[in-house]
N, C-alpha and C. Protein backbone atom coordinates (compact mmCIF):
# COMPACT_ATOMS: atom_id res chain seq x y z
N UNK A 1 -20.01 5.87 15.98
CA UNK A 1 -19.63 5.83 14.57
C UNK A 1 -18.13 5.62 14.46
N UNK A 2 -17.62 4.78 13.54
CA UNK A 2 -16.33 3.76 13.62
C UNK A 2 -15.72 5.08 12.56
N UNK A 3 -14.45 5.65 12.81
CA UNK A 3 -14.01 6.66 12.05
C UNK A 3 -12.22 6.33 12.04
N UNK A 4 -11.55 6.78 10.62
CA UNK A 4 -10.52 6.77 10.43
C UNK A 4 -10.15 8.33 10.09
N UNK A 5 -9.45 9.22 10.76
CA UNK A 5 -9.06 10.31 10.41
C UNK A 5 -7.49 10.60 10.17
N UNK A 6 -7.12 11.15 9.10
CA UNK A 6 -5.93 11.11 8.61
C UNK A 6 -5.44 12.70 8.77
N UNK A 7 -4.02 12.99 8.85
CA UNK A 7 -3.54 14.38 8.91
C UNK A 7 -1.98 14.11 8.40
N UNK A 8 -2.02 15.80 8.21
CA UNK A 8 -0.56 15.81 7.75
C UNK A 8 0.04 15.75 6.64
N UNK A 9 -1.28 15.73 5.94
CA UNK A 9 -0.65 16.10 4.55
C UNK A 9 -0.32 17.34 3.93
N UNK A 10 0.08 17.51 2.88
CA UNK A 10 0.49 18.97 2.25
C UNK A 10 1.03 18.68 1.08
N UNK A 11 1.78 20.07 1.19
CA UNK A 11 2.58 20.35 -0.34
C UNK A 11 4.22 20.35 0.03
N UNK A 12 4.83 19.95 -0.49
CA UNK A 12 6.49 19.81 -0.59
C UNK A 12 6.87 19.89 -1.59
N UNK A 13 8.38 20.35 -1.51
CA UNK A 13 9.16 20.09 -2.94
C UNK A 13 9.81 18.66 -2.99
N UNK A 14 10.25 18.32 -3.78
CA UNK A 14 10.62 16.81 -4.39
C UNK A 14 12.42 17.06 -3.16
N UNK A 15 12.23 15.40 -2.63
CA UNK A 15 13.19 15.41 -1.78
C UNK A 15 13.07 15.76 0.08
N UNK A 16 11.99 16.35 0.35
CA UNK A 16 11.17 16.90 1.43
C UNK A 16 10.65 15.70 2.00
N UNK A 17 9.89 15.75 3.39
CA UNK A 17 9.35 15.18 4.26
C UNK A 17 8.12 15.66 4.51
N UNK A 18 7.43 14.42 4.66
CA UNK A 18 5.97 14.52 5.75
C UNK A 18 5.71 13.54 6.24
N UNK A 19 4.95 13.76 7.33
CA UNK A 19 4.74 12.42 8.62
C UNK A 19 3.10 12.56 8.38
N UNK A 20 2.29 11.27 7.83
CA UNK A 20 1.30 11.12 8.25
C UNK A 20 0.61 10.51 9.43
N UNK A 21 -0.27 10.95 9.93
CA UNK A 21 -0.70 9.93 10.82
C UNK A 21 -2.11 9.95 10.57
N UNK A 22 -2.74 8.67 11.53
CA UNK A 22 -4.27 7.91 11.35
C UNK A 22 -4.61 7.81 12.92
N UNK A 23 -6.01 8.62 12.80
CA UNK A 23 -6.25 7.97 14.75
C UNK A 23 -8.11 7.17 14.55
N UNK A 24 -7.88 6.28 15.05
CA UNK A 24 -9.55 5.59 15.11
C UNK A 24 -10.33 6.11 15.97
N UNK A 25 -11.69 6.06 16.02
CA UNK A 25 -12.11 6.67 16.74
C UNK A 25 -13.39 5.58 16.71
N UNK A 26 -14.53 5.40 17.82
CA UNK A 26 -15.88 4.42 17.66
C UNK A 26 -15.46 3.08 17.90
N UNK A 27 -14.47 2.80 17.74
CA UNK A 27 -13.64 0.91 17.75
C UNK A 27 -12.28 1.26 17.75
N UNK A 28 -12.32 -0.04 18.75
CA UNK A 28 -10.56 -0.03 18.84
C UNK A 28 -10.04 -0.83 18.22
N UNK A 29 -9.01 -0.58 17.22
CA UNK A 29 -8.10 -1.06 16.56
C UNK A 29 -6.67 -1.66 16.83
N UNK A 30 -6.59 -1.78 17.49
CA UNK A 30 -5.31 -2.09 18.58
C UNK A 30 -4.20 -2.74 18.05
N UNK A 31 -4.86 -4.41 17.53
CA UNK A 31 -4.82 -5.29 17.81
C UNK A 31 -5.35 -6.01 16.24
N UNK A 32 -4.92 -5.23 15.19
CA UNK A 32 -5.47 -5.42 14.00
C UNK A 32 -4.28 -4.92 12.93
N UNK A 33 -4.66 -5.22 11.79
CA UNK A 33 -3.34 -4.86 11.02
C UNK A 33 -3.95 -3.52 10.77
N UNK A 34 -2.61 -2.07 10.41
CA UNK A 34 -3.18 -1.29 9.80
C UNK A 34 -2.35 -0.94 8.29
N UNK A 35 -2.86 -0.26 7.57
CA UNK A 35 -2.33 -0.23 6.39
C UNK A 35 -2.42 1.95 5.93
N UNK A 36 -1.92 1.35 4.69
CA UNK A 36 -1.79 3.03 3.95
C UNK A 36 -1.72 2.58 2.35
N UNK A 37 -2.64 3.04 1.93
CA UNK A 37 -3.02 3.14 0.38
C UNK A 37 -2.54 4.55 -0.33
N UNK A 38 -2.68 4.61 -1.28
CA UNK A 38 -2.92 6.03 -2.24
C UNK A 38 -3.15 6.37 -3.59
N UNK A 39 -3.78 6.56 -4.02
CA UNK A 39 -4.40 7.16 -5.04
C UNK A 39 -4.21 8.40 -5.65
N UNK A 40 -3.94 7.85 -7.08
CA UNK A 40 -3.44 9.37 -7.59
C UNK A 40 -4.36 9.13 -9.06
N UNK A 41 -4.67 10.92 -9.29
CA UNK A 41 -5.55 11.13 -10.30
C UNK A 41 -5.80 10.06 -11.36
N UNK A 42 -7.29 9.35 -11.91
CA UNK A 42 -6.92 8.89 -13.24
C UNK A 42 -6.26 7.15 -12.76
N UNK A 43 -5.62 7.06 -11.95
CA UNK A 43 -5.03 5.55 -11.70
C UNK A 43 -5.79 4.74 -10.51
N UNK A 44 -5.63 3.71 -10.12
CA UNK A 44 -6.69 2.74 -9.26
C UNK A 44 -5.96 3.07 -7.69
N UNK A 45 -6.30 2.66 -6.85
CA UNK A 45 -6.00 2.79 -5.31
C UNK A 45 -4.90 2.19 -5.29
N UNK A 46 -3.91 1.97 -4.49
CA UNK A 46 -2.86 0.98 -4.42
C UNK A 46 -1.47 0.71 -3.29
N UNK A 47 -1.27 -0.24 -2.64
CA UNK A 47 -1.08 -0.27 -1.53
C UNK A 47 0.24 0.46 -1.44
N UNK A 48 0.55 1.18 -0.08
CA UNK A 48 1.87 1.43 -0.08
C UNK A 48 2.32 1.05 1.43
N UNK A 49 1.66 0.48 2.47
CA UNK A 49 2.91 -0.16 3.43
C UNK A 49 1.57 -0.24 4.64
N UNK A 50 1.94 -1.40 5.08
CA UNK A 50 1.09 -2.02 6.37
C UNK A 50 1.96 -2.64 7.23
N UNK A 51 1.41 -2.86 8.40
CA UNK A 51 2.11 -3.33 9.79
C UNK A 51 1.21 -4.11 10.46
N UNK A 52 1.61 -5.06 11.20
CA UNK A 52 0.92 -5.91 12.24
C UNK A 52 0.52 -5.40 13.49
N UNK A 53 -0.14 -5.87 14.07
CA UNK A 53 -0.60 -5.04 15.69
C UNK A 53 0.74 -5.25 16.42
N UNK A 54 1.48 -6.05 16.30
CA UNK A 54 2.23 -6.10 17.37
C UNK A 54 3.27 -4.76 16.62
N UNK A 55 3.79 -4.58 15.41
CA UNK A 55 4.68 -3.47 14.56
C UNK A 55 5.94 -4.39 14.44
N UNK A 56 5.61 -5.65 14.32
CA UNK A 56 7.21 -6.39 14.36
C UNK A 56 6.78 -6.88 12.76
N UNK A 57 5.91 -6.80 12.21
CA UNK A 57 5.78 -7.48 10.21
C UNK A 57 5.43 -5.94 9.95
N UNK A 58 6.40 -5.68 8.93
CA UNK A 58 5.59 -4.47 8.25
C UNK A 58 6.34 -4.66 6.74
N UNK A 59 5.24 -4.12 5.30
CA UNK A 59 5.43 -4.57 4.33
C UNK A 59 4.98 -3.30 3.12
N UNK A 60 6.15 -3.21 2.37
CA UNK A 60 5.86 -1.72 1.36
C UNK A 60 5.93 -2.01 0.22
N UNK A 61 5.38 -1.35 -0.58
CA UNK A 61 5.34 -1.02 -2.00
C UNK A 61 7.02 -0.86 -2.22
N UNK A 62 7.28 -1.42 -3.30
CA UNK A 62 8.82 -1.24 -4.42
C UNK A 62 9.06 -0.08 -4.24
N UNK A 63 7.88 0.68 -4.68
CA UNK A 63 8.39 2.42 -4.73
C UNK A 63 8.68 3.01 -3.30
N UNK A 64 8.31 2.65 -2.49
CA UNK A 64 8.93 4.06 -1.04
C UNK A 64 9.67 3.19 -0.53
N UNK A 65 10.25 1.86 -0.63
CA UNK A 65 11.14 0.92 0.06
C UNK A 65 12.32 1.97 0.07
N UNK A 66 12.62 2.04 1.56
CA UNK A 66 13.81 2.58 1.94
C UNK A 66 13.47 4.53 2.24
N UNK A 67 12.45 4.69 1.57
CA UNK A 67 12.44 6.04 1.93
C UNK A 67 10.83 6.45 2.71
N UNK A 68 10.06 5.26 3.24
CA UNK A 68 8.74 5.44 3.83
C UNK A 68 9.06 4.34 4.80
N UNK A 69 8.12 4.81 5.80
CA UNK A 69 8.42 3.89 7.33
C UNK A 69 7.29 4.02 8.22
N UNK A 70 6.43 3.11 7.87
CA UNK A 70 5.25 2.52 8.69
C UNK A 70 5.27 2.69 10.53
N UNK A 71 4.81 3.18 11.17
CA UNK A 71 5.12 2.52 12.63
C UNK A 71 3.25 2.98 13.14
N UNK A 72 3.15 2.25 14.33
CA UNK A 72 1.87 2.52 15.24
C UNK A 72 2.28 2.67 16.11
N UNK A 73 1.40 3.38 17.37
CA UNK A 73 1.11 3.45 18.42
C UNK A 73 -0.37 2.93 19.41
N UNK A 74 -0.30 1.81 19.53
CA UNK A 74 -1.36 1.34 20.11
C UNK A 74 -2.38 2.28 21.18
N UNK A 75 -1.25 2.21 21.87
CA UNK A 75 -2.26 3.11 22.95
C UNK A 75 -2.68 4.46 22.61
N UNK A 76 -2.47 4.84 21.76
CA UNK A 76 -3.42 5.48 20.81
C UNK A 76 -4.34 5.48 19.49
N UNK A 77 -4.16 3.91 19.22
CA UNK A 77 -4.56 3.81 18.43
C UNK A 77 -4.51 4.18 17.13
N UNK A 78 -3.44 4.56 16.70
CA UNK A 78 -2.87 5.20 15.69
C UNK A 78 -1.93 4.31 14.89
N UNK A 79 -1.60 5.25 13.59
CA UNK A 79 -0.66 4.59 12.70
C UNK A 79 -0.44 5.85 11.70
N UNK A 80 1.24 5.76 11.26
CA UNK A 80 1.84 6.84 11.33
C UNK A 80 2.37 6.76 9.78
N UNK A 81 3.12 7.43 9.15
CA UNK A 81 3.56 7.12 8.09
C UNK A 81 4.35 8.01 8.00
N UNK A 82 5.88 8.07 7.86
CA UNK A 82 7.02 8.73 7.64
C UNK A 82 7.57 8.99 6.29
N UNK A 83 7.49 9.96 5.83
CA UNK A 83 7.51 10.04 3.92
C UNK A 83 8.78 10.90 3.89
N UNK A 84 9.72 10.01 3.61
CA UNK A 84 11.44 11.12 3.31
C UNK A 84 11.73 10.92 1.73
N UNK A 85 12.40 11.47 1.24
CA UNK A 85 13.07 11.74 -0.04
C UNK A 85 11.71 11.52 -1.05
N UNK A 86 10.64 12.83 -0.90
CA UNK A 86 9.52 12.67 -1.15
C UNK A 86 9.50 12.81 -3.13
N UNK A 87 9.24 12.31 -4.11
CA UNK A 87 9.38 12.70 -5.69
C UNK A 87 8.03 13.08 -5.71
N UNK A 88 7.69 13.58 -6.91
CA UNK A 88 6.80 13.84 -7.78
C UNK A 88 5.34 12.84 -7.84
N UNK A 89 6.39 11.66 -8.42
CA UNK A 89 5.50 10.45 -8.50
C UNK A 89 4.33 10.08 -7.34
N UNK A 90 4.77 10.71 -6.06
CA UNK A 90 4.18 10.53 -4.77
C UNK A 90 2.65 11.27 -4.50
N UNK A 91 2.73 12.20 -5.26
CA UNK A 91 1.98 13.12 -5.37
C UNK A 91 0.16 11.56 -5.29
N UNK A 92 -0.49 11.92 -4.16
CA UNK A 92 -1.66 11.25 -4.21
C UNK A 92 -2.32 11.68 -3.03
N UNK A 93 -3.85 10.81 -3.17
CA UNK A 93 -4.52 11.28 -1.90
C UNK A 93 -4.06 9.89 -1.11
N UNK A 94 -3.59 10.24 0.23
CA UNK A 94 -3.12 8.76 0.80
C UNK A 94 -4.20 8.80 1.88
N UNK A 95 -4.52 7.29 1.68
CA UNK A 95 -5.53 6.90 2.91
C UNK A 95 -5.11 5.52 3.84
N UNK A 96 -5.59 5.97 5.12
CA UNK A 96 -5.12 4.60 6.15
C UNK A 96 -6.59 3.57 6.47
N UNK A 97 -5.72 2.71 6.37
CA UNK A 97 -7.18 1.59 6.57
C UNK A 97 -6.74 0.89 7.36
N UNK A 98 -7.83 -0.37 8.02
CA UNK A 98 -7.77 -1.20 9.19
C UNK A 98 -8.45 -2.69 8.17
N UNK A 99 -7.34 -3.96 8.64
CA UNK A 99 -8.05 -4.88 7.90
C UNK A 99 -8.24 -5.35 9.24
N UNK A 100 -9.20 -5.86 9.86
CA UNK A 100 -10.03 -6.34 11.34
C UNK A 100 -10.13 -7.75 10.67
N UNK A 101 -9.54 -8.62 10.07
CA UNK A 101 -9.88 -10.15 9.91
C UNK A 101 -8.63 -10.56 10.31
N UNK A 102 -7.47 -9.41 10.53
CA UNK A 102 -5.91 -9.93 10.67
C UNK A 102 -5.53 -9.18 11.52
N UNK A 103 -4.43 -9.91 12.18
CA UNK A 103 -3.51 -8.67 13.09
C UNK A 103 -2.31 -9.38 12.86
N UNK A 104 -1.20 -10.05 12.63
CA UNK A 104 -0.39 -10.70 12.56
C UNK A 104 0.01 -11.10 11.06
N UNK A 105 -0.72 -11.66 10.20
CA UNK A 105 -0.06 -11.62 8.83
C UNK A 105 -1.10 -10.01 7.84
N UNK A 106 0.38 -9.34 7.44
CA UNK A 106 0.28 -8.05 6.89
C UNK A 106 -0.68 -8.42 5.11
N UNK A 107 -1.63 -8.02 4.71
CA UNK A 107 -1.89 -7.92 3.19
C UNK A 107 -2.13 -6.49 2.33
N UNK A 108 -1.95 -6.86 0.93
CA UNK A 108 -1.43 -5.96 0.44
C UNK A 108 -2.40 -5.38 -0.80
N UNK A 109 -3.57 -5.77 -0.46
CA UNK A 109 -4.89 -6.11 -1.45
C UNK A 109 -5.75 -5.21 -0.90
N UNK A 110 -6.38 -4.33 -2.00
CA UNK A 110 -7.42 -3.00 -1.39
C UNK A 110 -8.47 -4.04 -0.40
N UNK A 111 -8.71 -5.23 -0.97
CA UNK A 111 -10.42 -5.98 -0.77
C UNK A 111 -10.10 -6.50 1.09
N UNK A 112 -8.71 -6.55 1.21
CA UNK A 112 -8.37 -6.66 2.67
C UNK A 112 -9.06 -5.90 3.66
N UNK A 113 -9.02 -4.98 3.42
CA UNK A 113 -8.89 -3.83 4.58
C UNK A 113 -10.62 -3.45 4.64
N UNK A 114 -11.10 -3.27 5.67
CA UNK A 114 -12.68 -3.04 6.19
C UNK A 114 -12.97 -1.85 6.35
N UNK A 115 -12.02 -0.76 7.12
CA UNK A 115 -12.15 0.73 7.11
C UNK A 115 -11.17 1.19 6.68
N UNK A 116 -11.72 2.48 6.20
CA UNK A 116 -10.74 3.85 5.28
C UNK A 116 -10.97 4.88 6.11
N UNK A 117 -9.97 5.61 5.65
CA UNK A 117 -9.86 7.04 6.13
C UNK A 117 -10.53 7.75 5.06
N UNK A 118 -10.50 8.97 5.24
CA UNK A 118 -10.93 10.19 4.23
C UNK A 118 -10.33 10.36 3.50
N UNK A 119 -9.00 10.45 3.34
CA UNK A 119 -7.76 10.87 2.71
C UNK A 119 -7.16 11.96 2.89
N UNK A 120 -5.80 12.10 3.03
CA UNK A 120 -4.98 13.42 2.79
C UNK A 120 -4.39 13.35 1.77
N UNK A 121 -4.42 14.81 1.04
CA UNK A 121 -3.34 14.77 -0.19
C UNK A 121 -2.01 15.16 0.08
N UNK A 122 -1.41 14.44 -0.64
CA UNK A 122 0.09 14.80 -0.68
C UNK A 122 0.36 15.12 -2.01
N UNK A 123 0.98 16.37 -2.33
CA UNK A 123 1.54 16.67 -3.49
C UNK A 123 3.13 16.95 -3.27
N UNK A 124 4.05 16.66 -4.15
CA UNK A 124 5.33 16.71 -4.00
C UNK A 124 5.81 17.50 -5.27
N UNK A 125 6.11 18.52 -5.25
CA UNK A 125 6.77 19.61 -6.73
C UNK A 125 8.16 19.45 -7.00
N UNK A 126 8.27 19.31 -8.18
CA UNK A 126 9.51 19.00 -9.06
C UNK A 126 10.16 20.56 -8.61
């Protein structure tokens, strides 16, 4: 069974850090683009930063540019997500996905991506 499991989420105050990460499990992902979505109450899914298999293209949402930082680790199969100067606005359930039709050009479209994670929430307090 092909699985995306996510960790590391929590609660912070506005300005705070958290490191997510994603590990596959059933298929290897290696060699595929991976991505990070999130969803917050009431609003639609929506992308916030993907990377290429190799980690040399990686591509973010307006909003965490400069304060979120994508990276993988292949040989684990993983993909990580670095959340600094965390606001309010951040506050969502973030999920990591795998688009398996690409590994080299990054997209930024929910209909891309083939597997999801479960989600972790992140809440960030004013």
């Amino acid at each position: 069974q092909v699985q995306l499991v996510e960790s590391g989420g929590g609660s912070v105050q506005a300005g705070g850090s958290l490191r997510l990460s994603c590990e596959a499990s059933g298929r290897t992902f290696s060699r595929n683009v991976k991505g990070w979505f999130r969803q917050a109450p009431g609003k639609e899914r929506e992308f916030v930063a993907a990377i290429n298999w190799l980690g040399g293209i990686t591509s973010y949402a307006d909003s965490v540019k400069g304060r979120f930082t994508i990276s993988r680790d292949n040989a684990k199969d993983a993909v990580y997500l670095q959340m600094n100067s965390l606001k309010p606005e951040d506050t969502a359930v973030y999920y990591c996905a795998v688009d398996v039709h690409n590994g080299l050009g990054v997209f930024r479209m929910v209909r891309n991506y083939d597997y999801w994670g479960q989600g972790t929430q992140v809440t960030v307090s004013s």
